[in-house]
PDB file of N, CA and C in Angstrom:
ATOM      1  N   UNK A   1       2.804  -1.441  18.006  1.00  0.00           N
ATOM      2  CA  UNK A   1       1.709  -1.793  17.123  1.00  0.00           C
ATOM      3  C   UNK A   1       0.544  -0.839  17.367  1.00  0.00           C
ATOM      4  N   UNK A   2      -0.202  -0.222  16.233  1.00  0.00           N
ATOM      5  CA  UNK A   2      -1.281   0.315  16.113  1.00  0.00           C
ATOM      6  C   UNK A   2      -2.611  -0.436  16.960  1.00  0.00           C
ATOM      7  N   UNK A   3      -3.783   0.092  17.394  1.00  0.00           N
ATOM      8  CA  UNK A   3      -5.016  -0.447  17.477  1.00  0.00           C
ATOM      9  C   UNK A   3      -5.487   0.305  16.185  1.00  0.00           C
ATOM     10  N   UNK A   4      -5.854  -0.688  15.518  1.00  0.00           N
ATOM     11  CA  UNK A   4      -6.544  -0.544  14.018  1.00  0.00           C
ATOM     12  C   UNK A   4      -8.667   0.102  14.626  1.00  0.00           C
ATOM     13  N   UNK A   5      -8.751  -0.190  15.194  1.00  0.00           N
ATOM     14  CA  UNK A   5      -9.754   0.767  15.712  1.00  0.00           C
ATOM     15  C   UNK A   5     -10.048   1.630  16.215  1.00  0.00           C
ATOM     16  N   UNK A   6      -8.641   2.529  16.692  1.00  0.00           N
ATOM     17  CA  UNK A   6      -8.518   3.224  17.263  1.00  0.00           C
ATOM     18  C   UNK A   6      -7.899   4.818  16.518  1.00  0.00           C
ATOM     19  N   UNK A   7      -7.224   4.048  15.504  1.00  0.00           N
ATOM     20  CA  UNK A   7      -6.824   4.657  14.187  1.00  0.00           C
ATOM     21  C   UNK A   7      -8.550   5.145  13.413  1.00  0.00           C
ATOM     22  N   UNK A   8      -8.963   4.011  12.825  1.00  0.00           N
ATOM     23  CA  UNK A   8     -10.347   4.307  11.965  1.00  0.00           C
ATOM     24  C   UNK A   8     -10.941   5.133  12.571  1.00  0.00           C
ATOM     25  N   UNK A   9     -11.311   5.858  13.993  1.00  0.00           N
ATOM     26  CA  UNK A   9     -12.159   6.277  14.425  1.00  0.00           C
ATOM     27  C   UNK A   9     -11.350   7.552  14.552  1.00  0.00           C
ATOM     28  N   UNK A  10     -10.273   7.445  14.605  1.00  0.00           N
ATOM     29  CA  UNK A  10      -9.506   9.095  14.492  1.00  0.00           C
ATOM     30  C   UNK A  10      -9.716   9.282  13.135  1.00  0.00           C
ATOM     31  N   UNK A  11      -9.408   9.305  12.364  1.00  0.00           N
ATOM     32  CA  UNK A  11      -9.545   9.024  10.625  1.00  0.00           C
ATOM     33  C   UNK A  11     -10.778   9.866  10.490  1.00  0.00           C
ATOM     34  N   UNK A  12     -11.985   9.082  11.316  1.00  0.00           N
ATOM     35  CA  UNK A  12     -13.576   9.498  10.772  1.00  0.00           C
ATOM     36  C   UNK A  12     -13.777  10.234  11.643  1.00  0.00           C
ATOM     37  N   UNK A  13     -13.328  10.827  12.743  1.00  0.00           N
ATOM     38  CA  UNK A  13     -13.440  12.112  13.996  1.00  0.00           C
ATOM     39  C   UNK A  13     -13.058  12.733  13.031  1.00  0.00           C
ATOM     40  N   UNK A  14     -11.563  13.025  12.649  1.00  0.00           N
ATOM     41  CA  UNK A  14     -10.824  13.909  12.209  1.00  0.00           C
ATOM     42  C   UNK A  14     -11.088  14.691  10.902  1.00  0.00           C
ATOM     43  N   UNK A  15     -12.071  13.683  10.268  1.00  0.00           N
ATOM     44  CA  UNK A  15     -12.512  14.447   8.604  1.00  0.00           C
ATOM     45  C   UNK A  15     -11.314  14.951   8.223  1.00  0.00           C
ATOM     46  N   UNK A  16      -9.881  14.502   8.479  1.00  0.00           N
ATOM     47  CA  UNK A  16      -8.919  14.866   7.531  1.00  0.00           C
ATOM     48  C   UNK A  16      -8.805  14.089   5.953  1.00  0.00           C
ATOM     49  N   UNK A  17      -7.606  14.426   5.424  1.00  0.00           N
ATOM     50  CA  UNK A  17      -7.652  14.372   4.248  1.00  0.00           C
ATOM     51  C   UNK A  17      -6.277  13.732   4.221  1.00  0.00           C
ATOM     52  N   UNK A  18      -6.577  12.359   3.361  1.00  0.00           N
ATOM     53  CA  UNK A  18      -4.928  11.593   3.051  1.00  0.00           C
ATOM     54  C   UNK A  18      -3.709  12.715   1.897  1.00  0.00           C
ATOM     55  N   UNK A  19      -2.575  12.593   1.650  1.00  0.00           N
ATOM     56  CA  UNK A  19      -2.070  13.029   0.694  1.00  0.00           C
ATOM     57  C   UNK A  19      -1.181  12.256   0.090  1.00  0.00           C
ATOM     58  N   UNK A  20      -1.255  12.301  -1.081  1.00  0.00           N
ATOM     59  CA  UNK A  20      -0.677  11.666  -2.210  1.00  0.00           C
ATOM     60  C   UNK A  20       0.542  11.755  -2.225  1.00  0.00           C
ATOM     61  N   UNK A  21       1.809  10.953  -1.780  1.00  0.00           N
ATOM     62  CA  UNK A  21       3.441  11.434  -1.296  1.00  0.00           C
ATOM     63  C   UNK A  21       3.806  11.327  -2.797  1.00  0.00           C
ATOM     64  N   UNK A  22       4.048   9.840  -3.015  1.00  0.00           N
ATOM     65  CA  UNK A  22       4.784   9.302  -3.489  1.00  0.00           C
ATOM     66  C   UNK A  22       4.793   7.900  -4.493  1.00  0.00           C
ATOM     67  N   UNK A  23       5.226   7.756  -5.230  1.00  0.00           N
ATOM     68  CA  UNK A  23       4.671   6.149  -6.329  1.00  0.00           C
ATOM     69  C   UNK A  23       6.334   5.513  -5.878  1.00  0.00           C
ATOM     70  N   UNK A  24       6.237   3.983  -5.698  1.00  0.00           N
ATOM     71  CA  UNK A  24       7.546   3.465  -5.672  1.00  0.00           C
ATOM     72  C   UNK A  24       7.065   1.723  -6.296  1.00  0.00           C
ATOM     73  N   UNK A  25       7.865   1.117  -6.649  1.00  0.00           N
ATOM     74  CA  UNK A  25       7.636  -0.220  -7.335  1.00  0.00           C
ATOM     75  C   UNK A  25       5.675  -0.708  -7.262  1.00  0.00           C
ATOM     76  N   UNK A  26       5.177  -0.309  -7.226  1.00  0.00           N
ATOM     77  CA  UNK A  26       3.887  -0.815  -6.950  1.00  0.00           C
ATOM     78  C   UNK A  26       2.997  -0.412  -6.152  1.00  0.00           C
ATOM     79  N   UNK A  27       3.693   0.939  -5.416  1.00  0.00           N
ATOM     80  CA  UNK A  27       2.736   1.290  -4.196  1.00  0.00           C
ATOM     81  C   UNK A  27       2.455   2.550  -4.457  1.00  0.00           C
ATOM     82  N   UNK A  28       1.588   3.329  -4.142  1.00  0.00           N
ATOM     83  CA  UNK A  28       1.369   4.385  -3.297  1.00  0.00           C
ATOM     84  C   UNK A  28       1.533   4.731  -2.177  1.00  0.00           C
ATOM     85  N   UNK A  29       1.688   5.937  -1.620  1.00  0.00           N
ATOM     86  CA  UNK A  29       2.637   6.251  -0.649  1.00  0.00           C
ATOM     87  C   UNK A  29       1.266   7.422  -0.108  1.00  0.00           C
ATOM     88  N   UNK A  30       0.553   7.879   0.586  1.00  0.00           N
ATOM     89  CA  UNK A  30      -0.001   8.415   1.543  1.00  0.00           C
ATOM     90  C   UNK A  30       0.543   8.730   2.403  1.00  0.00           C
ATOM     91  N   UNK A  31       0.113  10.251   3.344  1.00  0.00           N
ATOM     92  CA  UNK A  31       0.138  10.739   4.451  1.00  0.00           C
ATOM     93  C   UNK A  31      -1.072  10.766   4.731  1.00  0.00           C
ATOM     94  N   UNK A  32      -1.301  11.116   6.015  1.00  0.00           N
ATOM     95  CA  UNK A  32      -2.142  11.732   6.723  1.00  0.00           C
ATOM     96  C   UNK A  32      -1.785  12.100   8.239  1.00  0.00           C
ATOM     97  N   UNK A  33      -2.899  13.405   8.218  1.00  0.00           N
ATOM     98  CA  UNK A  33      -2.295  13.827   9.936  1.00  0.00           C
ATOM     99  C   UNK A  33      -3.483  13.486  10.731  1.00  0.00           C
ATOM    100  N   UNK A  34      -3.397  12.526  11.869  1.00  0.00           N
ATOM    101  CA  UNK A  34      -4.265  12.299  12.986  1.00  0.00           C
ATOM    102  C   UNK A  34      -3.591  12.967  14.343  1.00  0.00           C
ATOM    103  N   UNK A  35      -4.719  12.727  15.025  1.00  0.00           N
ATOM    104  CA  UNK A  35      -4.343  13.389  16.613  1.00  0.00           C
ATOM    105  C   UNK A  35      -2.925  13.107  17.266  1.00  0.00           C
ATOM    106  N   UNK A  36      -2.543  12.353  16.738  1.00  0.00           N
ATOM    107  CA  UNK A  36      -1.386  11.900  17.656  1.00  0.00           C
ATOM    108  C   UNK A  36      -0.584  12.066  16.870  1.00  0.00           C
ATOM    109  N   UNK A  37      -0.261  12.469  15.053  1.00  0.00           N
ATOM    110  CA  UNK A  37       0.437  13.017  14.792  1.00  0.00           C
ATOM    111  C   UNK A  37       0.634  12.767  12.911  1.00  0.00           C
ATOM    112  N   UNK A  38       1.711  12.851  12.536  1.00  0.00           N
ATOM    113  CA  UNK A  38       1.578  12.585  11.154  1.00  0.00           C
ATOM    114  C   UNK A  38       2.022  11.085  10.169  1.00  0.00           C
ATOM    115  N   UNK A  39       1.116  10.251   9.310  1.00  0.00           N
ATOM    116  CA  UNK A  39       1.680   8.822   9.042  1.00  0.00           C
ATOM    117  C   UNK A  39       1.861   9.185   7.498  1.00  0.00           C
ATOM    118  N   UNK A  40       2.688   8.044   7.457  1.00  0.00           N
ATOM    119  CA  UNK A  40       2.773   7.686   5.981  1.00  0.00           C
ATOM    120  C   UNK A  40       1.666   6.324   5.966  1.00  0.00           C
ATOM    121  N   UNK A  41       1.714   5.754   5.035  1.00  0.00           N
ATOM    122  CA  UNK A  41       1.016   4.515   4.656  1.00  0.00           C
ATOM    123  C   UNK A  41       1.223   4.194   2.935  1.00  0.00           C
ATOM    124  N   UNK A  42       1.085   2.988   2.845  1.00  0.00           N
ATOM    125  CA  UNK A  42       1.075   2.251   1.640  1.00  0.00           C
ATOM    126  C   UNK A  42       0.127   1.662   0.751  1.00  0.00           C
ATOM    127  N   UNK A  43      -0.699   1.720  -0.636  1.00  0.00           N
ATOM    128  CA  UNK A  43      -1.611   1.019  -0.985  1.00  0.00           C
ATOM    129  C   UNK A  43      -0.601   0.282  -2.458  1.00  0.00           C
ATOM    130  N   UNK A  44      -0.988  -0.737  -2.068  1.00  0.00           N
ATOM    131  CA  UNK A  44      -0.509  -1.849  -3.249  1.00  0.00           C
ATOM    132  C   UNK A  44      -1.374  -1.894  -4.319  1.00  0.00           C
ATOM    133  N   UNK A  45      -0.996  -1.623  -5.242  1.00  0.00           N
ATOM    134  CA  UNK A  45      -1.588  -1.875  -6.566  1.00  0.00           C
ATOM    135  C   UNK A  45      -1.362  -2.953  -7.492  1.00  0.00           C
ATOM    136  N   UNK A  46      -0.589  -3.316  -7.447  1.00  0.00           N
ATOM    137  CA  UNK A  46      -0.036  -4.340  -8.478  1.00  0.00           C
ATOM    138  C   UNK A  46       0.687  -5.836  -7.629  1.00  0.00           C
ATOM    139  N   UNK A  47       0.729  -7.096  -8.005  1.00  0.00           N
ATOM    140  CA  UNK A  47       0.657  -8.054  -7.779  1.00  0.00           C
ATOM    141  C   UNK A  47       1.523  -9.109  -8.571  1.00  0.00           C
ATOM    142  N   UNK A  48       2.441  -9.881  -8.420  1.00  0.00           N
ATOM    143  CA  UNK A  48       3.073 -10.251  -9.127  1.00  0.00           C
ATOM    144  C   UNK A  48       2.176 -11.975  -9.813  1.00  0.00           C
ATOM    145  N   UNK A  49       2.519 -11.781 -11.226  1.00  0.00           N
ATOM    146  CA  UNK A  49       1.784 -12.535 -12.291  1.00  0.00           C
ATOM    147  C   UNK A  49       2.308 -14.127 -12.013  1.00  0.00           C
ATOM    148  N   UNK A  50       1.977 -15.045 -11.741  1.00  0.00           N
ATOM    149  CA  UNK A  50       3.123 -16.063 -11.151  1.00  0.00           C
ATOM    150  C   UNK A  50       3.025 -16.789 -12.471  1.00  0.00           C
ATOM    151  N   UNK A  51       3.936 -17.063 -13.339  1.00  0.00           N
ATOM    152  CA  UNK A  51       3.802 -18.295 -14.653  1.00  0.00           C
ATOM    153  C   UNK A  51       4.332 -19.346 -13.917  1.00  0.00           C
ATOM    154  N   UNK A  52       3.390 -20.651 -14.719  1.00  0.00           N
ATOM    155  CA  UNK A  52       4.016 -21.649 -14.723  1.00  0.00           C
ATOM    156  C   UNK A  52       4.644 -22.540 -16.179  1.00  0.00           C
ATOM    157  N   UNK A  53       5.782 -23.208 -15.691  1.00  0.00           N
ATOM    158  CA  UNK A  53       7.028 -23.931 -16.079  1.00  0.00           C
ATOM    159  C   UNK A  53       6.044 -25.343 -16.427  1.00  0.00           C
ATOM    160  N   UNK A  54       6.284 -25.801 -17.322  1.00  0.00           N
ATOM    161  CA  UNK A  54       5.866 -27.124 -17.817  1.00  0.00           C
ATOM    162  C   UNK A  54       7.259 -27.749 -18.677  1.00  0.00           C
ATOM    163  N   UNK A  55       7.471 -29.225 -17.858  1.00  0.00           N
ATOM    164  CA  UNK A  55       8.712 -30.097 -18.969  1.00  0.00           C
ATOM    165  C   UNK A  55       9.177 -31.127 -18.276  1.00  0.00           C
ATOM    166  N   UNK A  56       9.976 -31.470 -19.315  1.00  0.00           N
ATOM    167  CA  UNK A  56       9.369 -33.085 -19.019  1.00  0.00           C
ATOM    168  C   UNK A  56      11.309 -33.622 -19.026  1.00  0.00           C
ATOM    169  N   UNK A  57      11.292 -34.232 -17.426  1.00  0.00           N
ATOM    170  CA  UNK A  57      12.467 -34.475 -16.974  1.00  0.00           C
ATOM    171  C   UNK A  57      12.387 -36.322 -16.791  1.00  0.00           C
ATOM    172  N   UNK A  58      13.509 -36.714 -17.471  1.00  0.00           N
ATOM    173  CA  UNK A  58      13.601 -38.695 -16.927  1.00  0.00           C
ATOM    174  C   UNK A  58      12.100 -38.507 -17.539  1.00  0.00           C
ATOM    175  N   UNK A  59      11.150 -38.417 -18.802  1.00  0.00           N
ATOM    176  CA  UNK A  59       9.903 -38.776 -18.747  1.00  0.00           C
ATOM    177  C   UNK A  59       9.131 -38.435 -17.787  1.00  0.00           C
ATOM    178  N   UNK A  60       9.307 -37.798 -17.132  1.00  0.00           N
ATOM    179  CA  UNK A  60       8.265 -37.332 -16.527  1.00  0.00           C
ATOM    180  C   UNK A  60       7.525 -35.897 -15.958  1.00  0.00           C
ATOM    181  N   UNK A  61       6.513 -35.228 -16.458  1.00  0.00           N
ATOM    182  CA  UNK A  61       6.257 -34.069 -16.867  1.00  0.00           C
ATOM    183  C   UNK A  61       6.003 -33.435 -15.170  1.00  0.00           C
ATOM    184  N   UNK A  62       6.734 -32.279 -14.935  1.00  0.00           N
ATOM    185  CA  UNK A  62       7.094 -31.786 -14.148  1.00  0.00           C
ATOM    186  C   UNK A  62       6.125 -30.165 -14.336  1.00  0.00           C
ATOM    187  N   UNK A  63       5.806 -29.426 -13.608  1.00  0.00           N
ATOM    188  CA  UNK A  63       4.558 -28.213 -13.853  1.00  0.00           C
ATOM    189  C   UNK A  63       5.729 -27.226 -12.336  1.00  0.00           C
ATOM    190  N   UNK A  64       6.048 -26.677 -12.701  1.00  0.00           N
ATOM    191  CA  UNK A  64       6.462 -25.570 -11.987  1.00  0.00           C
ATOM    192  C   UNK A  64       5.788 -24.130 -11.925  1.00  0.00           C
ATOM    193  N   UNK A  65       5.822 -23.700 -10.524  1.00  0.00           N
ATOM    194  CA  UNK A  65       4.940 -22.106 -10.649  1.00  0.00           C
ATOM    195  C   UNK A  65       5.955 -21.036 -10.803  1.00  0.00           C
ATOM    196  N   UNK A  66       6.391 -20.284 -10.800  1.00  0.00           N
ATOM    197  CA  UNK A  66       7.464 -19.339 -10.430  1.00  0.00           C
ATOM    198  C   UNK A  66       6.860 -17.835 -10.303  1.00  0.00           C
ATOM    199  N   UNK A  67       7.304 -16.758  -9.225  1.00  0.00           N
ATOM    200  CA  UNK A  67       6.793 -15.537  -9.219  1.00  0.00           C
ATOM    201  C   UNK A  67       7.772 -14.945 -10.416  1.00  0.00           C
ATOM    202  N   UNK A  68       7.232 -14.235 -11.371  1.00  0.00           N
ATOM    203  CA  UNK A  68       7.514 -13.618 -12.304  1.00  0.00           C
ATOM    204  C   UNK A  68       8.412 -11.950 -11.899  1.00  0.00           C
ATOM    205  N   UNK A  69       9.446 -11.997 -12.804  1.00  0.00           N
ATOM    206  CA  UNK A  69       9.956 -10.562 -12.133  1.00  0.00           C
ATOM    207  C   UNK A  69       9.716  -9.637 -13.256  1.00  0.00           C
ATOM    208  N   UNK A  70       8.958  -8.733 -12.677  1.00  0.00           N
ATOM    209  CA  UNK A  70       8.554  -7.325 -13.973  1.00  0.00           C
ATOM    210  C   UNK A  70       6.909  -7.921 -14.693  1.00  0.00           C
ATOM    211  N   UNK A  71       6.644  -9.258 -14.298  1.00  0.00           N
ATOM    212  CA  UNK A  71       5.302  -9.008 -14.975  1.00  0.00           C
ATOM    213  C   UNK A  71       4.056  -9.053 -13.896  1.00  0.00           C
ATOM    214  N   UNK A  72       3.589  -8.272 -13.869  1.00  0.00           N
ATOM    215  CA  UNK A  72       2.763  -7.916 -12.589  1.00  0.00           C
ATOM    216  C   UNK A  72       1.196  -7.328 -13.216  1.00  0.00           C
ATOM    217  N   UNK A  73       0.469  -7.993 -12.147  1.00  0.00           N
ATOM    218  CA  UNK A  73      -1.084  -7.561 -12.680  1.00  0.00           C
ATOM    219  C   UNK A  73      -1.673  -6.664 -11.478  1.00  0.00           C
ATOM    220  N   UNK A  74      -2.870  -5.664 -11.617  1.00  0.00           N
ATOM    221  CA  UNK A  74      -3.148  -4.955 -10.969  1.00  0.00           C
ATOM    222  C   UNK A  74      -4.096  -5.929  -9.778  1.00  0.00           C
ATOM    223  N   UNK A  75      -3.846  -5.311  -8.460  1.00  0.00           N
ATOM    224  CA  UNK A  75      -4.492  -6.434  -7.632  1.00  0.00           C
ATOM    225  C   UNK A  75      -5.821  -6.279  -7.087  1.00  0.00           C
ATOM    226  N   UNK A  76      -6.308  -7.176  -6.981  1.00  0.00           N
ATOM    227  CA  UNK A  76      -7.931  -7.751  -6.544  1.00  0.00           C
ATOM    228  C   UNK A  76      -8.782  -6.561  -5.657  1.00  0.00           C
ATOM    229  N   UNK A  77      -7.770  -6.564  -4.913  1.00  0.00           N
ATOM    230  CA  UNK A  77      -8.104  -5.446  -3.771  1.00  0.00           C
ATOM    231  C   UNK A  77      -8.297  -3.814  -4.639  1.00  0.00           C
ATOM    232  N   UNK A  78      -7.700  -3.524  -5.877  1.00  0.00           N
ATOM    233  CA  UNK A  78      -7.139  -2.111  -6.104  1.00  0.00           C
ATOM    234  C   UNK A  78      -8.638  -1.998  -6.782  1.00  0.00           C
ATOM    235  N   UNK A  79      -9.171  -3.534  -8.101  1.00  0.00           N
ATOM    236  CA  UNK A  79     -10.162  -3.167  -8.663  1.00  0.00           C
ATOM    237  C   UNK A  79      -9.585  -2.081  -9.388  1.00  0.00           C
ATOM    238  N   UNK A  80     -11.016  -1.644  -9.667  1.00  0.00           N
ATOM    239  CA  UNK A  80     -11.120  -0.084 -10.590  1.00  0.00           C
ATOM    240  C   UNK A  80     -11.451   0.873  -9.110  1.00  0.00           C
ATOM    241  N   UNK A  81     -10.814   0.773  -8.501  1.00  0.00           N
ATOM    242  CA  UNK A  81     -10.993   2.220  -7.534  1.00  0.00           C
ATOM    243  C   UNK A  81     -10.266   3.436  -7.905  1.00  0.00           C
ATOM    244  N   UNK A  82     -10.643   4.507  -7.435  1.00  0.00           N
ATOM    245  CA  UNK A  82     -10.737   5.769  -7.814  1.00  0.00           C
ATOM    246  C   UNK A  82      -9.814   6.503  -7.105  1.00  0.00           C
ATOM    247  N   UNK A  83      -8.457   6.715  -7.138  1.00  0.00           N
ATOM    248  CA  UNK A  83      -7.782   7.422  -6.254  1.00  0.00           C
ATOM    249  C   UNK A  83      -7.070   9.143  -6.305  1.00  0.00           C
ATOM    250  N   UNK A  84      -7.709   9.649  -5.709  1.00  0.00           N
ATOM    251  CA  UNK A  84      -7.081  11.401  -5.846  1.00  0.00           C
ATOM    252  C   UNK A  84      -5.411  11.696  -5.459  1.00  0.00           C
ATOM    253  N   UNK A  85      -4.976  12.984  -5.894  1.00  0.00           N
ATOM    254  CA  UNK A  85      -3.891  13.385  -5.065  1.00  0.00           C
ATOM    255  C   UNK A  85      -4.412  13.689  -3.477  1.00  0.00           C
ATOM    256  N   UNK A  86      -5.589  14.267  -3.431  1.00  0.00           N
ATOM    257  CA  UNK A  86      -5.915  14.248  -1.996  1.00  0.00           C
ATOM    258  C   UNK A  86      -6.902  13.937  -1.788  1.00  0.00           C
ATOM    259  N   UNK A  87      -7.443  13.159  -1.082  1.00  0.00           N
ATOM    260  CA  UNK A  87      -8.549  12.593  -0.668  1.00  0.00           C
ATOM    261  C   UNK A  87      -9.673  12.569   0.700  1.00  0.00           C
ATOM    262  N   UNK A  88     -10.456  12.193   1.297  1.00  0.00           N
ATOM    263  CA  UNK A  88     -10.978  11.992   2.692  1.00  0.00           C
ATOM    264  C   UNK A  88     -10.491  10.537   3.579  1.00  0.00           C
ATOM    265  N   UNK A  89      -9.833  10.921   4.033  1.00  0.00           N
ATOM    266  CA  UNK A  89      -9.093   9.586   4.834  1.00  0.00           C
ATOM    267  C   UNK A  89      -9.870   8.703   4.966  1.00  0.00           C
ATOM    268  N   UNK A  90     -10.973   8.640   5.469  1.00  0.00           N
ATOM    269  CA  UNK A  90     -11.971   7.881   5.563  1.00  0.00           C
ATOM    270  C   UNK A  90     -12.562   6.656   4.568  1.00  0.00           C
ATOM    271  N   UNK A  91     -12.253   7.185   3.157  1.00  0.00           N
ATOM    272  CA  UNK A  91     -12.620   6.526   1.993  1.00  0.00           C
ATOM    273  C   UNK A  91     -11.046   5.846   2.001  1.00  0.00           C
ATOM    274  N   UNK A  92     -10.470   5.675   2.671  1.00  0.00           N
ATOM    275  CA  UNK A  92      -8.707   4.913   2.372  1.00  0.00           C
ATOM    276  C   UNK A  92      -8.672   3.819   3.631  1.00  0.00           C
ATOM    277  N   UNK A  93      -9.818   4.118   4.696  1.00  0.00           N
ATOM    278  CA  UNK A  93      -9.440   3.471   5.807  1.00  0.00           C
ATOM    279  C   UNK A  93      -9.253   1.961   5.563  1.00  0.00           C
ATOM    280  N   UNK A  94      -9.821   1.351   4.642  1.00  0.00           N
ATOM    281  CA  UNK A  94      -9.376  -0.216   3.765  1.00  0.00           C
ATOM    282  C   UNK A  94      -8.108  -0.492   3.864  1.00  0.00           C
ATOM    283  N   UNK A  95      -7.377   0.446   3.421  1.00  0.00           N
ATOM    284  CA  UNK A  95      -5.845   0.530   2.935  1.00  0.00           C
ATOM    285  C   UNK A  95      -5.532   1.087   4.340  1.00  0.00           C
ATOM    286  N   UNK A  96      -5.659   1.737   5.152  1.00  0.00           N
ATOM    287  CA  UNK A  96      -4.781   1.835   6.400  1.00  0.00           C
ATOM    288  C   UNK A  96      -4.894   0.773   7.069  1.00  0.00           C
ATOM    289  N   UNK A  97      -5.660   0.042   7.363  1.00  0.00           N
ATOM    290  CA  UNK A  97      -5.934  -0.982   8.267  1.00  0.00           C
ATOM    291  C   UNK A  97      -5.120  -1.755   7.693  1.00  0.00           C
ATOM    292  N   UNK A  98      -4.788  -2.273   6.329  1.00  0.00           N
ATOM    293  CA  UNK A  98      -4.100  -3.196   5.619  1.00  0.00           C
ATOM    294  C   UNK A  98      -2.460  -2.760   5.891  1.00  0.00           C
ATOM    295  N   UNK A  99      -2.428  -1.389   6.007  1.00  0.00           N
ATOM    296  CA  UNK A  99      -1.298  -1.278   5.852  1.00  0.00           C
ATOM    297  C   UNK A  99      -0.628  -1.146   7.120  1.00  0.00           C
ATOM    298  N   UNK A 100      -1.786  -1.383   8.849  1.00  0.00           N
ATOM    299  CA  UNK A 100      -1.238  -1.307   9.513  1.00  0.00           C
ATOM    300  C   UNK A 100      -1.168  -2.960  10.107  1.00  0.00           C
ATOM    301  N   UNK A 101      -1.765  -3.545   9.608  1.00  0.00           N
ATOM    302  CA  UNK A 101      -1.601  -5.187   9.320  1.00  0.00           C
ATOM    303  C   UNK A 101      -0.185  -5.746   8.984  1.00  0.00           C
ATOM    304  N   UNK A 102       0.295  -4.974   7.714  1.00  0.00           N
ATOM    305  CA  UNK A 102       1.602  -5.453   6.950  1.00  0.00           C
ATOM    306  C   UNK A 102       2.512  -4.556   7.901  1.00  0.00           C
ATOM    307  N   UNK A 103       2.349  -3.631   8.875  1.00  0.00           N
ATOM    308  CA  UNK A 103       3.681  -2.498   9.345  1.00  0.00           C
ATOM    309  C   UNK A 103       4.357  -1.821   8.743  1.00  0.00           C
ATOM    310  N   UNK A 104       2.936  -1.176   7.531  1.00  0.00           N
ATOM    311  CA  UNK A 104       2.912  -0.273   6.658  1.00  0.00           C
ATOM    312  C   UNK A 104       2.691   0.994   6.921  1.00  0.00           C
ATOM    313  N   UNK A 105       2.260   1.431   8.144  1.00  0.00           N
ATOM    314  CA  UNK A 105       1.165   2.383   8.813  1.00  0.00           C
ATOM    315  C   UNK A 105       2.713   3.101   9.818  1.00  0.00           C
ATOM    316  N   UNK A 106       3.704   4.575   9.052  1.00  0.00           N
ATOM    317  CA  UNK A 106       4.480   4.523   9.270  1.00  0.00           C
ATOM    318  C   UNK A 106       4.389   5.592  10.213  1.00  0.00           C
ATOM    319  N   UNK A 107       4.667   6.556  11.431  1.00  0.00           N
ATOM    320  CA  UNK A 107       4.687   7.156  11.816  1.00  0.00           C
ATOM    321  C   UNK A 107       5.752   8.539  11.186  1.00  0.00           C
ATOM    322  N   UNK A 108       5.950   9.783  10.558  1.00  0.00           N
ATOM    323  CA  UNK A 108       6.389  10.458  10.306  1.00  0.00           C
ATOM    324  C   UNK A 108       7.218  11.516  11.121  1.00  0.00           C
ATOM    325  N   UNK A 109       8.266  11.460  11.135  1.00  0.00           N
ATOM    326  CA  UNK A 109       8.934  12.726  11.916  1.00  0.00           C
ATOM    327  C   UNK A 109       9.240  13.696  11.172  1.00  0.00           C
ATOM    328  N   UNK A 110       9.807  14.499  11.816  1.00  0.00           N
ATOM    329  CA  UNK A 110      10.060  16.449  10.686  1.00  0.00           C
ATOM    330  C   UNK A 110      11.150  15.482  10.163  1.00  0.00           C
ATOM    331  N   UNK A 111      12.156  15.630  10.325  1.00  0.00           N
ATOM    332  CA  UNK A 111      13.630  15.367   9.416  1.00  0.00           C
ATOM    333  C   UNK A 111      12.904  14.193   8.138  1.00  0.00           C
ATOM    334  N   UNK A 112      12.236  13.185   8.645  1.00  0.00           N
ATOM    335  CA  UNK A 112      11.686  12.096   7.513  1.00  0.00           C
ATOM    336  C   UNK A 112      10.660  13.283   6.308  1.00  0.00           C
ATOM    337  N   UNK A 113       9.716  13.707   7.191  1.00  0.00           N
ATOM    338  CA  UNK A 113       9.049  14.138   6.427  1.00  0.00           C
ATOM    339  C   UNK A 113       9.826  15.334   5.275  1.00  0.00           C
ATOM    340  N   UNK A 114      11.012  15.918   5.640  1.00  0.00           N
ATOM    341  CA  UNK A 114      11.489  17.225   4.816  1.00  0.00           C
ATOM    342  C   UNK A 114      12.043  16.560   3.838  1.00  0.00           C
ATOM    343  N   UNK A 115      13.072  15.531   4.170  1.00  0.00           N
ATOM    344  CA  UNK A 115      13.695  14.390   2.913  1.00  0.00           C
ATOM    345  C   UNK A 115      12.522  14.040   1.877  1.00  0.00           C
ATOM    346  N   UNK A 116      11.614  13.389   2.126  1.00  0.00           N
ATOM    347  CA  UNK A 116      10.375  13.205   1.047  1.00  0.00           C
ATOM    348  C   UNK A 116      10.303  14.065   0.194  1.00  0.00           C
ATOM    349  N   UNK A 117       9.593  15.294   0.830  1.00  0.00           N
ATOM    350  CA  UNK A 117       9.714  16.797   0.588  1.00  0.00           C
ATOM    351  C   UNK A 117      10.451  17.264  -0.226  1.00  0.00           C
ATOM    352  N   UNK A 118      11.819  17.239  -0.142  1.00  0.00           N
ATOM    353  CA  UNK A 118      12.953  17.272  -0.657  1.00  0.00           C
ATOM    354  C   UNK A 118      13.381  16.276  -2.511  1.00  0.00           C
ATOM    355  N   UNK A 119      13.004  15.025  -2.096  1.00  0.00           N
ATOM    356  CA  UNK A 119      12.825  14.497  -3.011  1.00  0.00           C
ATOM    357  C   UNK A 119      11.679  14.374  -4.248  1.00  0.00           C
ATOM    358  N   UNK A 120      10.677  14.973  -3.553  1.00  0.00           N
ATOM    359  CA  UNK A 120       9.618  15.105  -4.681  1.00  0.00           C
ATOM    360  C   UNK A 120      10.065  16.246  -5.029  1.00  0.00           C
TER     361      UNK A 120
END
């Protein structure tokens, strides 16, 4: 496990710059290189829309929630924020901390990183 304070303060030492990997079901995909070496990370954008089910079983009206598949709203957290292909890490540290919360905050090796590479 990360120290999430220990990260932010490399982040804002480092005046590096996140990079824009990758888009996959809802996320963004970030790098960045700190002292100790190179991460991926994740920012969630989208949120699944939950409908609810209304009907009426034996007479009696029943209200169901269900998570919706494919209908998804942009999430609370994303807002109207402003995101570059490359950015100042610093302005993302929201989203690293979150993403080292969820065990989103991925550490990168050469062979991982060339496959990416490879695939974009």
């Amino acid at each position: 496990m990360f120290d999430i304070n220990e990260i932010k303060k490399d982040v804002l030492k480092s005046k590096t710059n996140a990079i824009f990997s990758h888009y996959v079901n809802g996320k963004l995909y970030y790098t960045i290189e700190l002292s100790k070496g190179k991460y991926q990370f994740a920012i969630n954008i989208v949120e699944p829309n939950p409908i609810t089910l209304s009907f009426i079983e034996k007479g009696v009206r029943i209200n169901k929630t269900i998570e919706s598949i494919g209908l998804t709203t942009v999430t609370d957290d994303f807002g109207n924020s402003h995101l570059e292909k490359e950015m100042r890490g610093s302005l993302l540290n929201k989203w690293i901390e979150k993403a080292i919360n969820n065990n989103e905050f991925i550490p990168l090796f050469k062979e991982l990183e060339e496959k990416i590479i490879e695939q974009n």
